[in-house]
N, C-alpha and C. Protein backbone atom coordinates (compact mmCIF):
# COMPACT_ATOMS: atom_id res chain seq x y z
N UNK A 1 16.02 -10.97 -12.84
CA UNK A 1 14.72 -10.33 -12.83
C UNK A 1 14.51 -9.65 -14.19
N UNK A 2 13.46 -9.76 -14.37
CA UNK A 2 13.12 -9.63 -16.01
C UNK A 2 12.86 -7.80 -15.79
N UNK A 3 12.99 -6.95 -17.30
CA UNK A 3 12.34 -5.85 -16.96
C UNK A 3 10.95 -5.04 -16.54
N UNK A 4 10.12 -6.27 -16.93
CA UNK A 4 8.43 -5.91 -16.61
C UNK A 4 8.93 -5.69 -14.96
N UNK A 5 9.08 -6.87 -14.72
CA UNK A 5 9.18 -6.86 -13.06
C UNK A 5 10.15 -6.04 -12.18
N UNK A 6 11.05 -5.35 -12.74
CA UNK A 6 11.57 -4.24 -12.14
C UNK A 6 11.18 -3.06 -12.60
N UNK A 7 10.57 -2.86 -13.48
CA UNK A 7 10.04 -1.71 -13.46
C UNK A 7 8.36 -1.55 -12.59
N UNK A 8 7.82 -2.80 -12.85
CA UNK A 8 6.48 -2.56 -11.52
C UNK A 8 6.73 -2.84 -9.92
N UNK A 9 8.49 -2.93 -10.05
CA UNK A 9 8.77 -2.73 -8.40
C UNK A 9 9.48 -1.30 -8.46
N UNK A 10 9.67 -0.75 -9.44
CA UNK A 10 9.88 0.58 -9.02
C UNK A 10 9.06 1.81 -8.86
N UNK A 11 8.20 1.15 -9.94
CA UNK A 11 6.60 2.08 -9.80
C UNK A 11 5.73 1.61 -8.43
N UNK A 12 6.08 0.81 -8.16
CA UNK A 12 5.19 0.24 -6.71
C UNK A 12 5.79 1.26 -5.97
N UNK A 13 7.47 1.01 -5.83
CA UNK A 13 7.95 2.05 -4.75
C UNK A 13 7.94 3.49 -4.74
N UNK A 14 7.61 3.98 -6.03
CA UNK A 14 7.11 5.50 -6.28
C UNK A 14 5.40 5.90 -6.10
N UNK A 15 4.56 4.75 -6.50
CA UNK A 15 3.44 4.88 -5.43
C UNK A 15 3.30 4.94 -4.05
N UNK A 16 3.92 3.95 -3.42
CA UNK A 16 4.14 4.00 -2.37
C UNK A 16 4.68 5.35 -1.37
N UNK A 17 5.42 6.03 -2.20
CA UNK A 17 5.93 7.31 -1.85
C UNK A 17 4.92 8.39 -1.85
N UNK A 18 4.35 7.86 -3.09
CA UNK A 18 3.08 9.38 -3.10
C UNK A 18 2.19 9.03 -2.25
N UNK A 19 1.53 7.91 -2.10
CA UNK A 19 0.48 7.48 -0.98
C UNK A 19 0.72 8.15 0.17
N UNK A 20 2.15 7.84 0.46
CA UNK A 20 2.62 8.42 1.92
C UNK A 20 2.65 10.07 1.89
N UNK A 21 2.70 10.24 1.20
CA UNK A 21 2.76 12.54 0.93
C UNK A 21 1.55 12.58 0.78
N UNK A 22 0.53 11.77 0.29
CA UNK A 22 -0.78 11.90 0.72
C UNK A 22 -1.44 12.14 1.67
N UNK A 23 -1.08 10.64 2.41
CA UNK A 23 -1.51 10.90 3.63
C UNK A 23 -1.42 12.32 4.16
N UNK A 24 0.04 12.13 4.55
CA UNK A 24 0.52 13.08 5.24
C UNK A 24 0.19 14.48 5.24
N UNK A 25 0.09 14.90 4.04
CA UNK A 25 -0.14 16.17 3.88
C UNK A 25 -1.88 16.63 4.07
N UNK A 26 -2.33 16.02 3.68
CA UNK A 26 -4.15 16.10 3.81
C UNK A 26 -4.21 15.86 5.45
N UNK A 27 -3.44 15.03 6.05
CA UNK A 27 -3.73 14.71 7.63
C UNK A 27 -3.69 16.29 7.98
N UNK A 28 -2.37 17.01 7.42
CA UNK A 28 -1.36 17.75 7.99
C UNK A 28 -2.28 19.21 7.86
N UNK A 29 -2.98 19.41 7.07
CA UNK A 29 -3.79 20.05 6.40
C UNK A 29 -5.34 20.21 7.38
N UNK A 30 -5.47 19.12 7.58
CA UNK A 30 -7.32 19.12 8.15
C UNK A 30 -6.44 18.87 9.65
N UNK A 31 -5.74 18.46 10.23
CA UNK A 31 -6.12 18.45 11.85
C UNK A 31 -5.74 20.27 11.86
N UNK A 32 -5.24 21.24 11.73
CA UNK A 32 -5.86 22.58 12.06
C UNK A 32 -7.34 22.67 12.05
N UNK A 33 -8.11 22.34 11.01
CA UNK A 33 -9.89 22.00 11.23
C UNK A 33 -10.28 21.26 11.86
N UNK A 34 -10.08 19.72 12.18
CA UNK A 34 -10.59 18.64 13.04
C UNK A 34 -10.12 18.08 13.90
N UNK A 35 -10.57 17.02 14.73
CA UNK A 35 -10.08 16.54 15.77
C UNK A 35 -9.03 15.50 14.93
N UNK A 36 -8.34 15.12 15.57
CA UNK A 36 -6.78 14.07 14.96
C UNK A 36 -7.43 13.02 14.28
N UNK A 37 -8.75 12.21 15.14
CA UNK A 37 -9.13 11.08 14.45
C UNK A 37 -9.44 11.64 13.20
N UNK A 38 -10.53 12.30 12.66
CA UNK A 38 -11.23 12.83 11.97
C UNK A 38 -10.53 13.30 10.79
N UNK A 39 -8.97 14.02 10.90
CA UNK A 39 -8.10 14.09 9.77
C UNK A 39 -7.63 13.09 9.48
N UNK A 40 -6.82 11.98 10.41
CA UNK A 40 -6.70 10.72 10.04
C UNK A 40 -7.25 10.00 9.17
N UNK A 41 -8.77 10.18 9.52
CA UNK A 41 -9.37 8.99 8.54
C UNK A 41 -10.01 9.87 7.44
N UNK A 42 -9.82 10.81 6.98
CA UNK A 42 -9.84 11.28 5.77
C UNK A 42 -8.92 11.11 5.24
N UNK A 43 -7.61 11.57 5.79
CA UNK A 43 -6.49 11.55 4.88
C UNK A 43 -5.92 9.86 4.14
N UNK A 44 -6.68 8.70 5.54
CA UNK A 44 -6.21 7.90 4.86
C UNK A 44 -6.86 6.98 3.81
N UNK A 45 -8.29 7.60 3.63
CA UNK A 45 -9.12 6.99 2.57
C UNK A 45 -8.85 7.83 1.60
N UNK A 46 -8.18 9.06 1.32
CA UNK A 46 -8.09 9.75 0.36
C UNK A 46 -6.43 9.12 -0.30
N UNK A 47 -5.54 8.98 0.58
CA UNK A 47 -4.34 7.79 0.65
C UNK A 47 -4.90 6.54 -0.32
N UNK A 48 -5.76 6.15 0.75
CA UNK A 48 -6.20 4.94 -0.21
C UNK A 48 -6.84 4.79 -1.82
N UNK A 49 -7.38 5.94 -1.77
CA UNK A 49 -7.78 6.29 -3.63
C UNK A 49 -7.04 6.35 -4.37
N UNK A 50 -5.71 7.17 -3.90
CA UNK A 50 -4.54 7.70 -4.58
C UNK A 50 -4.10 5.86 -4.79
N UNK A 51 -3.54 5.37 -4.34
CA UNK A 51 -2.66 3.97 -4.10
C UNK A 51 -3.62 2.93 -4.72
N UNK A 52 -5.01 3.29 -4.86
CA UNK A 52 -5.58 2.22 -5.85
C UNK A 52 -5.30 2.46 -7.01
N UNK A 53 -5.18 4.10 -7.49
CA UNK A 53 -5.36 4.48 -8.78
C UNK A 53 -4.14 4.31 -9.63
N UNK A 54 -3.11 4.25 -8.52
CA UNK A 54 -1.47 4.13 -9.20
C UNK A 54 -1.55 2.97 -9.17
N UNK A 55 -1.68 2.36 -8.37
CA UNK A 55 -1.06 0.76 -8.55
C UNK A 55 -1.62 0.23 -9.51
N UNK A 56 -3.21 0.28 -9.45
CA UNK A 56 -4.00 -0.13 -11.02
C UNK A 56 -3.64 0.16 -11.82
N UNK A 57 -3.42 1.32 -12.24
CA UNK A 57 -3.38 1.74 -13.69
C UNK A 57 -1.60 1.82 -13.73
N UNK A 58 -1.05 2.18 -13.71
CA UNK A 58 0.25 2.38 -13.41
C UNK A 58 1.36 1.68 -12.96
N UNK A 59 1.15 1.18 -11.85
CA UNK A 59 2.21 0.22 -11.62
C UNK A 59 1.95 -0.89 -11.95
N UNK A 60 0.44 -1.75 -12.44
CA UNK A 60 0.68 -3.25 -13.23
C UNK A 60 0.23 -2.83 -14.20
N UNK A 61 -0.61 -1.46 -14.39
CA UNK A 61 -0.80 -1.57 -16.23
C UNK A 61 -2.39 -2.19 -16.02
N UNK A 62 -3.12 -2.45 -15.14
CA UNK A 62 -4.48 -2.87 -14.97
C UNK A 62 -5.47 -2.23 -15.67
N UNK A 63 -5.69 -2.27 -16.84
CA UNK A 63 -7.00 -1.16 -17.63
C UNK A 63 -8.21 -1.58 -17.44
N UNK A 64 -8.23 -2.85 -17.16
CA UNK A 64 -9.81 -3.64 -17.30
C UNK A 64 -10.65 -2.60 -16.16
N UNK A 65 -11.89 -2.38 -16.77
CA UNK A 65 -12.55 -1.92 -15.57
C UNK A 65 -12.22 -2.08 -13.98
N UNK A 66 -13.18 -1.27 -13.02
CA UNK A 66 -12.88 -1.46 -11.79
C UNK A 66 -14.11 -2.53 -11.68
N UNK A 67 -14.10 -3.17 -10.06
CA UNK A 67 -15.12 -3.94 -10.22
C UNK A 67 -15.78 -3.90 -8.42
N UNK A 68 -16.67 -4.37 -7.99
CA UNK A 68 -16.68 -4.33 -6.35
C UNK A 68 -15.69 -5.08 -5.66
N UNK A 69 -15.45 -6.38 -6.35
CA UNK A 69 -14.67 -7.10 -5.90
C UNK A 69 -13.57 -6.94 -6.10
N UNK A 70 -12.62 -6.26 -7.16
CA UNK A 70 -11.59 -5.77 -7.13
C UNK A 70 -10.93 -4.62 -6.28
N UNK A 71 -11.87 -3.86 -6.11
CA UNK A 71 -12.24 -2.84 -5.26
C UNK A 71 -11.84 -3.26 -3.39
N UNK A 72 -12.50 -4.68 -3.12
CA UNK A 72 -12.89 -5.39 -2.06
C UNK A 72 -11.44 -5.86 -1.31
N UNK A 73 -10.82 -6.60 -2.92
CA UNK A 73 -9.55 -7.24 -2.26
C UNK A 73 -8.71 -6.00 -2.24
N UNK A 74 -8.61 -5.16 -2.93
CA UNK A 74 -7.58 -4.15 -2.68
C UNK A 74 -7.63 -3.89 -1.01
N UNK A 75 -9.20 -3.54 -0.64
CA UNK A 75 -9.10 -2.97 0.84
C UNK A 75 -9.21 -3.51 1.82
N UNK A 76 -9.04 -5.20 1.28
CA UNK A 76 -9.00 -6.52 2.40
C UNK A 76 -7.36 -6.26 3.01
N UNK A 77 -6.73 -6.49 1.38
CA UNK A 77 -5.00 -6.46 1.76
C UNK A 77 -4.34 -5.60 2.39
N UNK A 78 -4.92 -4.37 2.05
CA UNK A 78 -4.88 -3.07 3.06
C UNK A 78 -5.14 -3.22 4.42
N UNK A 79 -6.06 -3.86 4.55
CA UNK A 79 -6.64 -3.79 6.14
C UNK A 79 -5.48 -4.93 7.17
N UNK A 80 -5.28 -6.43 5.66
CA UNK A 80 -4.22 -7.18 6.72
C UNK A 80 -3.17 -6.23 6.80
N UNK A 81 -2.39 -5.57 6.02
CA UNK A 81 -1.28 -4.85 5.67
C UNK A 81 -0.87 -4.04 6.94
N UNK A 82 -2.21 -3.52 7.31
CA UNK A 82 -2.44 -2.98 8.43
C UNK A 82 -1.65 -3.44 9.65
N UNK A 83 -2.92 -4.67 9.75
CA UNK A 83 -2.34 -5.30 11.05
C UNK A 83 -0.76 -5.87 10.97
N UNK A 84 -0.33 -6.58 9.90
CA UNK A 84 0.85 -6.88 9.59
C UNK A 84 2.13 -6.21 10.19
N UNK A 85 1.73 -5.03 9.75
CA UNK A 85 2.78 -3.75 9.67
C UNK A 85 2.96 -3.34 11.53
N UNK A 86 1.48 -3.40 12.39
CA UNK A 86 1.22 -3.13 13.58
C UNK A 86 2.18 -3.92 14.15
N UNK A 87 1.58 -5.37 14.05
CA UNK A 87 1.84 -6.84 14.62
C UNK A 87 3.42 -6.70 14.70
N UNK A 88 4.32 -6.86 13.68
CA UNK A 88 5.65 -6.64 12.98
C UNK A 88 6.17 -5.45 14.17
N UNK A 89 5.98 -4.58 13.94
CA UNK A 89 6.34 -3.25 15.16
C UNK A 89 6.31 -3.29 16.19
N UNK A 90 5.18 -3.77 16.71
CA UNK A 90 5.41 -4.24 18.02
C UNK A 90 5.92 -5.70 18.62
N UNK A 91 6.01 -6.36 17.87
CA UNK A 91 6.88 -7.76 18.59
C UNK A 91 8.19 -7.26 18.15
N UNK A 92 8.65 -6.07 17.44
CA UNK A 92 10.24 -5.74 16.88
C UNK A 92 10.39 -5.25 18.86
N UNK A 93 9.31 -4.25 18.96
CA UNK A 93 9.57 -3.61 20.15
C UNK A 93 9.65 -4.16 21.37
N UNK A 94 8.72 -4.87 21.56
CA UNK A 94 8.87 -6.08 22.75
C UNK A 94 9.76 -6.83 23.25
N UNK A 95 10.66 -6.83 22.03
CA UNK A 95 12.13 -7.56 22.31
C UNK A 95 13.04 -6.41 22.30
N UNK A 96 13.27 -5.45 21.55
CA UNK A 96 14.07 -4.53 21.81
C UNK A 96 13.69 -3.01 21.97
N UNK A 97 12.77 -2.81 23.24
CA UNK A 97 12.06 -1.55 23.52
C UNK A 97 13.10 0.03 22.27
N UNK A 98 14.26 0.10 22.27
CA UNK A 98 14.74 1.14 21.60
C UNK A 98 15.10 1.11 20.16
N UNK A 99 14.73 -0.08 19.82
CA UNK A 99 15.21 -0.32 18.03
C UNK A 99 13.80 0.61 16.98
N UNK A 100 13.51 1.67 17.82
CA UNK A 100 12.24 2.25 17.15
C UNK A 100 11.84 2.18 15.87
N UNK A 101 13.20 2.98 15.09
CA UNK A 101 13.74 3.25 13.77
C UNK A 101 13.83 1.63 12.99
N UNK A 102 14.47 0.75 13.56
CA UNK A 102 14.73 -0.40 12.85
C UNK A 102 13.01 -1.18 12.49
N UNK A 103 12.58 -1.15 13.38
CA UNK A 103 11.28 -1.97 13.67
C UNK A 103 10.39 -1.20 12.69
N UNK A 104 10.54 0.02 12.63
CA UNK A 104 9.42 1.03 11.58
C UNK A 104 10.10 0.30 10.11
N UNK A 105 11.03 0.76 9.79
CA UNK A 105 11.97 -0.37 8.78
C UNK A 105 11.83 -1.49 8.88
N UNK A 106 11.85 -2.66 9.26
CA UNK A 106 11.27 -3.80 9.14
C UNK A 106 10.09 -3.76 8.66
N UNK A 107 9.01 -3.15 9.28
CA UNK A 107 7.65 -3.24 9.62
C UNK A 107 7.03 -2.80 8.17
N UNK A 108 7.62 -2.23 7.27
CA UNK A 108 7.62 -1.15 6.36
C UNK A 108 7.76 -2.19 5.34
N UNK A 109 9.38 -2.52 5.57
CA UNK A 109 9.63 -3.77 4.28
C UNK A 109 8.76 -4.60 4.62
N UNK A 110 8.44 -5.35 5.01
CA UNK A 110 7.51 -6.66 5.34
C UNK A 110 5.97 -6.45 4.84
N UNK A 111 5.40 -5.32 5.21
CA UNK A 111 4.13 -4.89 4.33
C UNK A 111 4.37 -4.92 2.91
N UNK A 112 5.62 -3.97 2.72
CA UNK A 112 5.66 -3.50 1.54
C UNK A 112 5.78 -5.27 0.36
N UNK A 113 6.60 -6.21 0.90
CA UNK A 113 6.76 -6.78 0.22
C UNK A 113 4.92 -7.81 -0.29
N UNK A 114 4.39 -7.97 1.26
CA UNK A 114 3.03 -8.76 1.66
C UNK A 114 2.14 -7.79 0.02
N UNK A 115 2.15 -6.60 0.36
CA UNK A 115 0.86 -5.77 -0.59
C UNK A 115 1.76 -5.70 -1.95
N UNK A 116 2.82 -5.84 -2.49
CA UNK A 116 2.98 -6.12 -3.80
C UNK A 116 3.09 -7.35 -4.15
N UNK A 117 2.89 -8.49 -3.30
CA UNK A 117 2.66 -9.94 -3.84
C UNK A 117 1.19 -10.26 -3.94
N UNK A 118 0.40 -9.41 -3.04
CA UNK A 118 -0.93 -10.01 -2.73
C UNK A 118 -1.54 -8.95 -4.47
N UNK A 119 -1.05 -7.90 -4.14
CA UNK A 119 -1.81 -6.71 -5.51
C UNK A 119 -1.61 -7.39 -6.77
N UNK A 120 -0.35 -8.16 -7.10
CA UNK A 120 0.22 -8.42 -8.26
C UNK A 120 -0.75 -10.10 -8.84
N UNK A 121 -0.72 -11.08 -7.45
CA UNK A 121 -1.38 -12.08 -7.82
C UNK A 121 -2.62 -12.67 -7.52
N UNK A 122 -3.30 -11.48 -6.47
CA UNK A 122 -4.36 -11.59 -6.30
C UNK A 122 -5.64 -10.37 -6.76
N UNK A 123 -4.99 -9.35 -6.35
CA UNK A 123 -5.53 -8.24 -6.87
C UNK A 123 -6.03 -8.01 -8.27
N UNK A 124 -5.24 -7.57 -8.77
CA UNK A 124 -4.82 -7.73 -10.53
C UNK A 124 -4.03 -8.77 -10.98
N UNK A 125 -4.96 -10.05 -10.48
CA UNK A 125 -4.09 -10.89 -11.36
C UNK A 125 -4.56 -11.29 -13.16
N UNK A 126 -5.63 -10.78 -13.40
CA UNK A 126 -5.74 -10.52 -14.78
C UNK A 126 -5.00 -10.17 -15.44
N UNK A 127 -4.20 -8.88 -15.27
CA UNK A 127 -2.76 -8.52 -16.11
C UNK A 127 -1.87 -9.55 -15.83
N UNK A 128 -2.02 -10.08 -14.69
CA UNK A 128 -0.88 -11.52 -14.60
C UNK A 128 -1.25 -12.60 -15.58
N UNK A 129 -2.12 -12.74 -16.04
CA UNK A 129 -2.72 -13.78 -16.50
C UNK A 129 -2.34 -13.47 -17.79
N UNK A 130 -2.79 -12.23 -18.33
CA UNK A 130 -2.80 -11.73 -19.43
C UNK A 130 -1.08 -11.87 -20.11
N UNK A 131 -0.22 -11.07 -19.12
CA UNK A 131 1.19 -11.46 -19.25
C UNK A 131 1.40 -12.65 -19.62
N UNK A 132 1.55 -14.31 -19.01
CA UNK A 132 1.88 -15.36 -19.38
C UNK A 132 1.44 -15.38 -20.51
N UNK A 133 -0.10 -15.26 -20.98
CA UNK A 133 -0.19 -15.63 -22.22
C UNK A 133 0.21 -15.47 -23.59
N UNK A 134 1.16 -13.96 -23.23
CA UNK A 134 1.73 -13.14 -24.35
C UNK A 134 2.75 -14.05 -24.68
């Protein structure tokens, strides 16, 4: 593995970290003010700003403007990522009702790997592009 590419899998996995203290903490923050849904889905569109802004700029190095459509696929892959991550968890559970911990771990790697292949060659694949040609 070359160094470009381990270093934008280590910055992926340090976004990934802050996304998640994002969430978390803004959830953690507004449900004392709101009902659970209501912090939820703030915290996780505010999640989601954070994790566009690192991964763009930061973890591939993406400077080119933003665009709608760049914008679009980011929160397409998100949304499968979603279900992915759901889907993954619960067929872990279905077969082994107590592997809670393992299945969140699975479920975790398996996104994680889906949204840094889809970000890297579909997302921003302009910096991909841009790369080969160097």
């Amino acid at each position: 593995m070359n160094m470009k590419a381990r270093k934008e899998i280590i910055r992926f996995l340090i976004s990934g970290t802050i996304v998640n203290v994002t969430d978390f903490s803004i959830y953690y923050l507004l449900f004392h003010f709101f009902i659970f849904s209501i912090a939820k889905g703030v915290s996780f569109i505010c999640a989601g700003i954070v994790g566009y802004l690192l991964i763009k700029f930061w973890t591939f190095e993406h400077n080119q403007p933003s665009s709608y459509v760049e914008i679009g696929r980011f929160a397409l892959i998100n949304s499968l990522a979603l279900g992915i991550n759901v889907l993954t968890n619960q067929s872990i559970l279905n077969v082994w009702p107590k592997g809670v911990f393992l299945a969140l771990i699975i479920a975790s790697m398996l996104t994680g790997l889906f949204t840094f292949i889809c970000f890297k060659c579909w997302v921003f694949r302009a910096q991909l592009t841009n790369a080969i040609i160097k």
